[in-house]
PDB file of N, CA and C in Angstrom:
ATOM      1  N   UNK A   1      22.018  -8.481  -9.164  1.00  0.00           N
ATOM      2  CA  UNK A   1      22.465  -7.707  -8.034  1.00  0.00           C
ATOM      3  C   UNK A   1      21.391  -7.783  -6.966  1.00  0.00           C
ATOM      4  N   UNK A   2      21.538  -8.113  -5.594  1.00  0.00           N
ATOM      5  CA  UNK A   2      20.677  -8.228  -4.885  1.00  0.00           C
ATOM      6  C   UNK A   2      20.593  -6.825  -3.700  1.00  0.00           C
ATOM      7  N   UNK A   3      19.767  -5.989  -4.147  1.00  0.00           N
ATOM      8  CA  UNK A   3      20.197  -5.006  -3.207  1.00  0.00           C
ATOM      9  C   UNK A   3      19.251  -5.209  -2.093  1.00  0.00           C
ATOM     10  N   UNK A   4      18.223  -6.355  -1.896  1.00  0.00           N
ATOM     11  CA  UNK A   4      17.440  -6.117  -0.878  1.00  0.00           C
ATOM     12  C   UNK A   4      17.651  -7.471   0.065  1.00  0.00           C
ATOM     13  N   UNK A   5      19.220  -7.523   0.442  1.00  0.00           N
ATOM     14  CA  UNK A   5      19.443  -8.749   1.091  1.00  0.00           C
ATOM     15  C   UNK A   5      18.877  -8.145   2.406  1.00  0.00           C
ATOM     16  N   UNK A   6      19.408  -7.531   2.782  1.00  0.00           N
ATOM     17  CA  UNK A   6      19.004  -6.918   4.344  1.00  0.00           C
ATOM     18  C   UNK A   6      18.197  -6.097   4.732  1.00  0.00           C
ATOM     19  N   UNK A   7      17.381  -5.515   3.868  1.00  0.00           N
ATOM     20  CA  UNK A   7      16.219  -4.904   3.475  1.00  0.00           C
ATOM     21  C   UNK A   7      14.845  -5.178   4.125  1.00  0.00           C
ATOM     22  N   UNK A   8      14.144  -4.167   4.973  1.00  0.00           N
ATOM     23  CA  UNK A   8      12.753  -5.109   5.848  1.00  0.00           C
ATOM     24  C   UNK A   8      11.913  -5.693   4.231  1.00  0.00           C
ATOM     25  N   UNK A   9      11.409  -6.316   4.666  1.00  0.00           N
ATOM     26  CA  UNK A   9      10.257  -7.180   3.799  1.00  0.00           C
ATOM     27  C   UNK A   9       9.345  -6.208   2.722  1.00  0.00           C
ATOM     28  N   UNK A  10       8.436  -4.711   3.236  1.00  0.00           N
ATOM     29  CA  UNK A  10       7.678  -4.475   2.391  1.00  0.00           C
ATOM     30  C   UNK A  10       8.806  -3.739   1.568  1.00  0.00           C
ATOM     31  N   UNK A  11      10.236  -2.957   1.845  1.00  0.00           N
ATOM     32  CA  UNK A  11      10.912  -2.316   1.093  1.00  0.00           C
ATOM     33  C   UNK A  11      11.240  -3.213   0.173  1.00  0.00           C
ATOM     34  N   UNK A  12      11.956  -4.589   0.647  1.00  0.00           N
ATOM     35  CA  UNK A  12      12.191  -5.907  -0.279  1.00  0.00           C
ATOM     36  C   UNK A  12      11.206  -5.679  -1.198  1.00  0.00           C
ATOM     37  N   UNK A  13       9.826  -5.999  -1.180  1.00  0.00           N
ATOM     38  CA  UNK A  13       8.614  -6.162  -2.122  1.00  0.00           C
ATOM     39  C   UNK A  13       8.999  -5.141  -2.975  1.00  0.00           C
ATOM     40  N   UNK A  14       8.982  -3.982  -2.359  1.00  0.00           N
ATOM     41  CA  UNK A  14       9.229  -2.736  -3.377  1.00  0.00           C
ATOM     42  C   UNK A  14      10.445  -2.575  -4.600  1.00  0.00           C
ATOM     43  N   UNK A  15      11.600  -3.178  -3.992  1.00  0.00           N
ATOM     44  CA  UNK A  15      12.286  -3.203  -4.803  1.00  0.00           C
ATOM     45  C   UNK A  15      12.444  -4.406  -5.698  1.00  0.00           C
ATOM     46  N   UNK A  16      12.025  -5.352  -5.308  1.00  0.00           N
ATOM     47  CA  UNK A  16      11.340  -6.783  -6.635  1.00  0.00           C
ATOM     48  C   UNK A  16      10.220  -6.021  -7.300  1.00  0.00           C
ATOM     49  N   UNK A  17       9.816  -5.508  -6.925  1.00  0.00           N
ATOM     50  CA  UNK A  17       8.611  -4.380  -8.172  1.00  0.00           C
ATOM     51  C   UNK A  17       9.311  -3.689  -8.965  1.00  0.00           C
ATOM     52  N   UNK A  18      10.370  -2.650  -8.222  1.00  0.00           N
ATOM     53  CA  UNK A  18      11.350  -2.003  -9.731  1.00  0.00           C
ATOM     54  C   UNK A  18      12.086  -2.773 -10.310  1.00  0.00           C
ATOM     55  N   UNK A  19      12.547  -3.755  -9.629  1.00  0.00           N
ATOM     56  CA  UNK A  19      13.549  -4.421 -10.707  1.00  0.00           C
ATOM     57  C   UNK A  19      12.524  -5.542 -11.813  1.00  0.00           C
ATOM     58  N   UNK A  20      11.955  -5.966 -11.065  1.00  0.00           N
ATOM     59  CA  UNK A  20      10.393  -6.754 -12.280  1.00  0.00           C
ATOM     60  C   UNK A  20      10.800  -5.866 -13.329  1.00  0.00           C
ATOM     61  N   UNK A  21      10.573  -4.277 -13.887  1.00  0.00           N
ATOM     62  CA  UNK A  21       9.630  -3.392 -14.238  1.00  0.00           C
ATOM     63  C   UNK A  21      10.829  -3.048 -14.708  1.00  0.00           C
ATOM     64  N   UNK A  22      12.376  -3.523 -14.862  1.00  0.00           N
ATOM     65  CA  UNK A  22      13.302  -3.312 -15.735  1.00  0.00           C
ATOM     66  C   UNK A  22      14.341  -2.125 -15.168  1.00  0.00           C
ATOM     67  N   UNK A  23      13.843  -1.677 -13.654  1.00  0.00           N
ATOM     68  CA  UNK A  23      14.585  -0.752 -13.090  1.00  0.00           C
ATOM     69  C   UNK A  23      15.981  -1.257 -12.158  1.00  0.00           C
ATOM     70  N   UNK A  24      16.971  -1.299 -13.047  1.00  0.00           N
ATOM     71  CA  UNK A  24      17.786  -1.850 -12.302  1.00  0.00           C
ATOM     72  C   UNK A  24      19.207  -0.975 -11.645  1.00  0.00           C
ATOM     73  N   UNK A  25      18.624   0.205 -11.781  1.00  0.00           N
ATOM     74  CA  UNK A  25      19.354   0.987 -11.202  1.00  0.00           C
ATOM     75  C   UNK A  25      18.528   2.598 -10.726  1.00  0.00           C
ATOM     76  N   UNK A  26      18.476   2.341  -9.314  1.00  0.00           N
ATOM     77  CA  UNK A  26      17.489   3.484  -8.543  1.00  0.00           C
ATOM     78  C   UNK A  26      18.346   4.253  -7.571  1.00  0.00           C
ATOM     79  N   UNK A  27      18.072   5.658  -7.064  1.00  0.00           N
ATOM     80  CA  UNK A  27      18.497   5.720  -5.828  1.00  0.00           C
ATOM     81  C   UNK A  27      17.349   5.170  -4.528  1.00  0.00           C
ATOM     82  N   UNK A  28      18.335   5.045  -3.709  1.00  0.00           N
ATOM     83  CA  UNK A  28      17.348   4.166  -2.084  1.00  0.00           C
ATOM     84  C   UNK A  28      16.836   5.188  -1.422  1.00  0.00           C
ATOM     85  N   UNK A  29      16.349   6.213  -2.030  1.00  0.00           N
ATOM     86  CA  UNK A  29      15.420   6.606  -1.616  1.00  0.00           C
ATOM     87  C   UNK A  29      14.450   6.910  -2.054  1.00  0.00           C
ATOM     88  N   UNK A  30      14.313   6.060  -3.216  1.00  0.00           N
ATOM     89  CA  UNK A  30      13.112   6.202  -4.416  1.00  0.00           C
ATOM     90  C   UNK A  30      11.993   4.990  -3.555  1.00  0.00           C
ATOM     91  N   UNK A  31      12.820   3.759  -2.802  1.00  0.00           N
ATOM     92  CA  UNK A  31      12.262   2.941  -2.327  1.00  0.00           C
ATOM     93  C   UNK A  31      11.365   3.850  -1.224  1.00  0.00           C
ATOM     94  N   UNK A  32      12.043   4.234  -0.419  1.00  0.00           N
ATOM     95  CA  UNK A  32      11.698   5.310   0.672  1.00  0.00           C
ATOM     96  C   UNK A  32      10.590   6.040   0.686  1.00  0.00           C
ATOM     97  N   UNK A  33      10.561   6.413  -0.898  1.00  0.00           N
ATOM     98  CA  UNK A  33       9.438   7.388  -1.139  1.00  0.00           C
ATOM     99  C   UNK A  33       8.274   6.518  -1.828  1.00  0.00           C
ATOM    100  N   UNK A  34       8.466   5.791  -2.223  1.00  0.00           N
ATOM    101  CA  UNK A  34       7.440   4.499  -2.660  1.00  0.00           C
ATOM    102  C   UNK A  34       7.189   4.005  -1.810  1.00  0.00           C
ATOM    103  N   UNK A  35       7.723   3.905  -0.627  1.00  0.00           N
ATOM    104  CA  UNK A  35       6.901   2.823   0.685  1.00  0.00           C
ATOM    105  C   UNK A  35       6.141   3.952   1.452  1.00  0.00           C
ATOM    106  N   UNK A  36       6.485   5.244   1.587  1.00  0.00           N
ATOM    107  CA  UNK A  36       5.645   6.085   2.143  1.00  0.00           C
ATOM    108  C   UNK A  36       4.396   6.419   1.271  1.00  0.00           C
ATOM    109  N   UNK A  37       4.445   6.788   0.293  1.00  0.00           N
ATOM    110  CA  UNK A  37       2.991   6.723  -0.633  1.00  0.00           C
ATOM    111  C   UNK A  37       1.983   5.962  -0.186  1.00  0.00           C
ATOM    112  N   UNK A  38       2.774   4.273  -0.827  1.00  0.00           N
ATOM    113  CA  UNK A  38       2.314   2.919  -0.417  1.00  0.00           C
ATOM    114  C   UNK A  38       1.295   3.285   0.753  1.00  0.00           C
ATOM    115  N   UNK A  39       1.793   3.453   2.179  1.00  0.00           N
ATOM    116  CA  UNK A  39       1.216   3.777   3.397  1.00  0.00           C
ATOM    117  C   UNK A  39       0.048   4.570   3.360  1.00  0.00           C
ATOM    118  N   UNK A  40       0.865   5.655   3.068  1.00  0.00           N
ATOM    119  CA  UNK A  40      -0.549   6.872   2.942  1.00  0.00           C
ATOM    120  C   UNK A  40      -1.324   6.223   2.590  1.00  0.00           C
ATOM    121  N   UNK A  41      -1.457   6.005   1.133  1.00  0.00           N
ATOM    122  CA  UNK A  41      -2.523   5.464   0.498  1.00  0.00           C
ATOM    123  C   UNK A  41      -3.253   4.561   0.619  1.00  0.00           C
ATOM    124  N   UNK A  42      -2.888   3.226   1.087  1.00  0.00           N
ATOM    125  CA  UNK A  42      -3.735   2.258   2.115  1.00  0.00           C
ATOM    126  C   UNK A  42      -4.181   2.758   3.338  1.00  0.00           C
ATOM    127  N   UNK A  43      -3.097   3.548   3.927  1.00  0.00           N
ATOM    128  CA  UNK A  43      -4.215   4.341   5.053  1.00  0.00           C
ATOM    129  C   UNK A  43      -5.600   4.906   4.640  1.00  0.00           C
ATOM    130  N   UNK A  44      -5.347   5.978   4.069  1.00  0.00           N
ATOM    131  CA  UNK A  44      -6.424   6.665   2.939  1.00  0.00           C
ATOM    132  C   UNK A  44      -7.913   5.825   2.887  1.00  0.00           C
ATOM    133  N   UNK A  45      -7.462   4.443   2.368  1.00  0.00           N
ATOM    134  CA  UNK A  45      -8.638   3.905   1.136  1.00  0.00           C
ATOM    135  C   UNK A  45      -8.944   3.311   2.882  1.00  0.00           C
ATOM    136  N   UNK A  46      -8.455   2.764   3.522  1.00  0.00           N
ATOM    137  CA  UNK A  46      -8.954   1.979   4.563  1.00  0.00           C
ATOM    138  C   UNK A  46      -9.646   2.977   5.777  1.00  0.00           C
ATOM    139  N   UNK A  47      -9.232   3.966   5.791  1.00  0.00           N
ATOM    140  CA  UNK A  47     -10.236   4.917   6.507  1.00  0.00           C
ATOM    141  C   UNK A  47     -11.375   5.044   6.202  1.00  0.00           C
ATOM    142  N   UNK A  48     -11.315   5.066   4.383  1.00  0.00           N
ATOM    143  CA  UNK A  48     -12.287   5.968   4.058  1.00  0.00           C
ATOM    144  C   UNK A  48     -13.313   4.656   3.392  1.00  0.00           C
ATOM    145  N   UNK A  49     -13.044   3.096   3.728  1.00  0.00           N
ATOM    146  CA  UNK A  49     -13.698   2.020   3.415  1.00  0.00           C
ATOM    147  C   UNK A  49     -14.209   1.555   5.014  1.00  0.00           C
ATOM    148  N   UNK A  50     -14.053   2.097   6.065  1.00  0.00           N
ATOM    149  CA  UNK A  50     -14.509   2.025   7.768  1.00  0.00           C
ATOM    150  C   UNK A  50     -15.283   3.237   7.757  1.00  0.00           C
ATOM    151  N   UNK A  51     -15.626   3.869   6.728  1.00  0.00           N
ATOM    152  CA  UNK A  51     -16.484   5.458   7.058  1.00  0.00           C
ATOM    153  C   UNK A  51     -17.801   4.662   6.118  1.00  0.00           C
ATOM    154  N   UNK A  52     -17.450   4.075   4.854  1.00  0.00           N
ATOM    155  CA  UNK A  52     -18.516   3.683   4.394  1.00  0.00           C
ATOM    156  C   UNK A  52     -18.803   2.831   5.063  1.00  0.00           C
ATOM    157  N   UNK A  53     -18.173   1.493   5.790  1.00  0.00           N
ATOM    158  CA  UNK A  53     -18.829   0.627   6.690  1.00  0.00           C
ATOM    159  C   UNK A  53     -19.647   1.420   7.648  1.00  0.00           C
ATOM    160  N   UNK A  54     -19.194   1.866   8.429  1.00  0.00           N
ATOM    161  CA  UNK A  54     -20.136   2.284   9.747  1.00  0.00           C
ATOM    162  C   UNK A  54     -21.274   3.416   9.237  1.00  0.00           C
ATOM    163  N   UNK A  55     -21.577   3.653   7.653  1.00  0.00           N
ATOM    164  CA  UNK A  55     -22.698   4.110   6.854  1.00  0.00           C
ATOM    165  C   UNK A  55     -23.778   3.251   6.793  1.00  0.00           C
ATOM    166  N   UNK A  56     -22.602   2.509   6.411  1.00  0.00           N
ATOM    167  CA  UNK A  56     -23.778   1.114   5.983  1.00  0.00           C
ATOM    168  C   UNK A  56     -24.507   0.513   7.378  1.00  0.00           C
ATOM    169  N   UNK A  57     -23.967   0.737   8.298  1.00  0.00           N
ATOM    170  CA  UNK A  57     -24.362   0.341   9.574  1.00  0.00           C
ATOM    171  C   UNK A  57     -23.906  -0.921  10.532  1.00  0.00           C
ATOM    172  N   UNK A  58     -22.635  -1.125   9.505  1.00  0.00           N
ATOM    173  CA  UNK A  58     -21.387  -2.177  10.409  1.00  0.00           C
ATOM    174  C   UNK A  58     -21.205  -1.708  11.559  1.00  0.00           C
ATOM    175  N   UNK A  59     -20.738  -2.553  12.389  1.00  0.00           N
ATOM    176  CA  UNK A  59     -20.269  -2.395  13.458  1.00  0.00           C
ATOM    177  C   UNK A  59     -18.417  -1.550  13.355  1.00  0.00           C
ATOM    178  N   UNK A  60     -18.510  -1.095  14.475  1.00  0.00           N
ATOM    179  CA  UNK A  60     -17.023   0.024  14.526  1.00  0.00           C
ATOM    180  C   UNK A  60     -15.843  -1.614  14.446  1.00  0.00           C
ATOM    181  N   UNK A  61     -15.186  -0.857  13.586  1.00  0.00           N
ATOM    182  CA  UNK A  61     -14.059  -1.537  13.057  1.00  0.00           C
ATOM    183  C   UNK A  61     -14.379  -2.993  12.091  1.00  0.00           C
ATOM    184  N   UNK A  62     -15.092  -2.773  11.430  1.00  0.00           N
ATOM    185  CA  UNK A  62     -15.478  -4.148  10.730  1.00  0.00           C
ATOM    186  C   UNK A  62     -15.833  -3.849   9.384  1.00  0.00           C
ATOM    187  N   UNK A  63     -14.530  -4.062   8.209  1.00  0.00           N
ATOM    188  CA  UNK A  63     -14.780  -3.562   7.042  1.00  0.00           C
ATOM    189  C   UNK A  63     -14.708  -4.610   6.137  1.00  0.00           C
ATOM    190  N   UNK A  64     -15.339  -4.801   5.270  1.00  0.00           N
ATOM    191  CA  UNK A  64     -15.691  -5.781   4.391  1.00  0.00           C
ATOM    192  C   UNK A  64     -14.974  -5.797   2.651  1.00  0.00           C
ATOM    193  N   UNK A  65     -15.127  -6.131   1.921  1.00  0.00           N
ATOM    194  CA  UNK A  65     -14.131  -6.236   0.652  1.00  0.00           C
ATOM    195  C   UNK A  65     -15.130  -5.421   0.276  1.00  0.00           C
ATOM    196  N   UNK A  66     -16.148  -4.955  -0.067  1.00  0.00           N
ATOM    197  CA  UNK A  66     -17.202  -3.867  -0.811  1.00  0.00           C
ATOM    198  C   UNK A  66     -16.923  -2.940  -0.627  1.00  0.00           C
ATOM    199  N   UNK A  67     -16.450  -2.412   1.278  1.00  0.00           N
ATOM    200  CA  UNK A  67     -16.544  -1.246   1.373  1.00  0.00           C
ATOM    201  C   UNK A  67     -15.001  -0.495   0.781  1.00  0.00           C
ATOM    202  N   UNK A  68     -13.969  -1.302   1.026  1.00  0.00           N
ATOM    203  CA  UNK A  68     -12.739  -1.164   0.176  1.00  0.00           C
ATOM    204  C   UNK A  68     -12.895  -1.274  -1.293  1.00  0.00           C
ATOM    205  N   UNK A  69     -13.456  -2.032  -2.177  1.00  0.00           N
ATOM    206  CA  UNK A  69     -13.769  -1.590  -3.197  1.00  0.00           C
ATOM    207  C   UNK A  69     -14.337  -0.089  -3.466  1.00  0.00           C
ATOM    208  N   UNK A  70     -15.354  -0.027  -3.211  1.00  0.00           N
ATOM    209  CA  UNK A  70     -15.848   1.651  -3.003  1.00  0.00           C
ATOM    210  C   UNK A  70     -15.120   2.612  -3.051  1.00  0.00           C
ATOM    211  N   UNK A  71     -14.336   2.396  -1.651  1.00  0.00           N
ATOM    212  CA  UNK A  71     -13.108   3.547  -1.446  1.00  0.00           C
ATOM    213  C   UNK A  71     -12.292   3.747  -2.214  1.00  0.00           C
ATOM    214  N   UNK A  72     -11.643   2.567  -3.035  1.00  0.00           N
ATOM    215  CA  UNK A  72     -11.008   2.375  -4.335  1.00  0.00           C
ATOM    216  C   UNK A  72     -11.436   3.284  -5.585  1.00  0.00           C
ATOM    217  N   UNK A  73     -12.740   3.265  -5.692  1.00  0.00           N
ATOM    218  CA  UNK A  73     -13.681   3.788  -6.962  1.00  0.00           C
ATOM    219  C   UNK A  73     -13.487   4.885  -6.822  1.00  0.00           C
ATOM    220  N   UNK A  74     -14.219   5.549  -5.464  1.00  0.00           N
ATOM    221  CA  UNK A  74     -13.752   7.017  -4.952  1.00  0.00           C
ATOM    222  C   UNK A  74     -13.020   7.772  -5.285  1.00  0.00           C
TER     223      UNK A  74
END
């Protein structure tokens, strides 16, 4: 069943993740609420991986794979 013919791209992703994962029957707004998390949460780690950069003494807006690791650990 293809429910993500017309679907934008990261919701697409999302729903090839539940169905991977044996979920083949969701309501669409489980996607909804999984792509908003999604967001938050990369917002989140990427704020808070540009707070350790400009600690470290990067320049404003210039974050590196360490400082996202970090934020990750956090």
């Amino acid at each position: 069943m293809d429910h993500h013919a017309d679907a934008p791209s990261d919701a697409a992703k999302i729903q090839q993740l539940l169905e991977a994962m044996g979920a083949d029957s969701y309501e669409t707004r489980v996607v909804n609420q999984l792509q908003d998390f999604t967001y938050k949460y990369l917002t989140d780690v990427l704020l808070d991986a540009e707070s350790y950069a400009q600690h470290a003494g990067k320049s404003t807006g210039v974050v590196e794979l360490d400082d996202v690791m970090l934020a990750i650990q956090v």
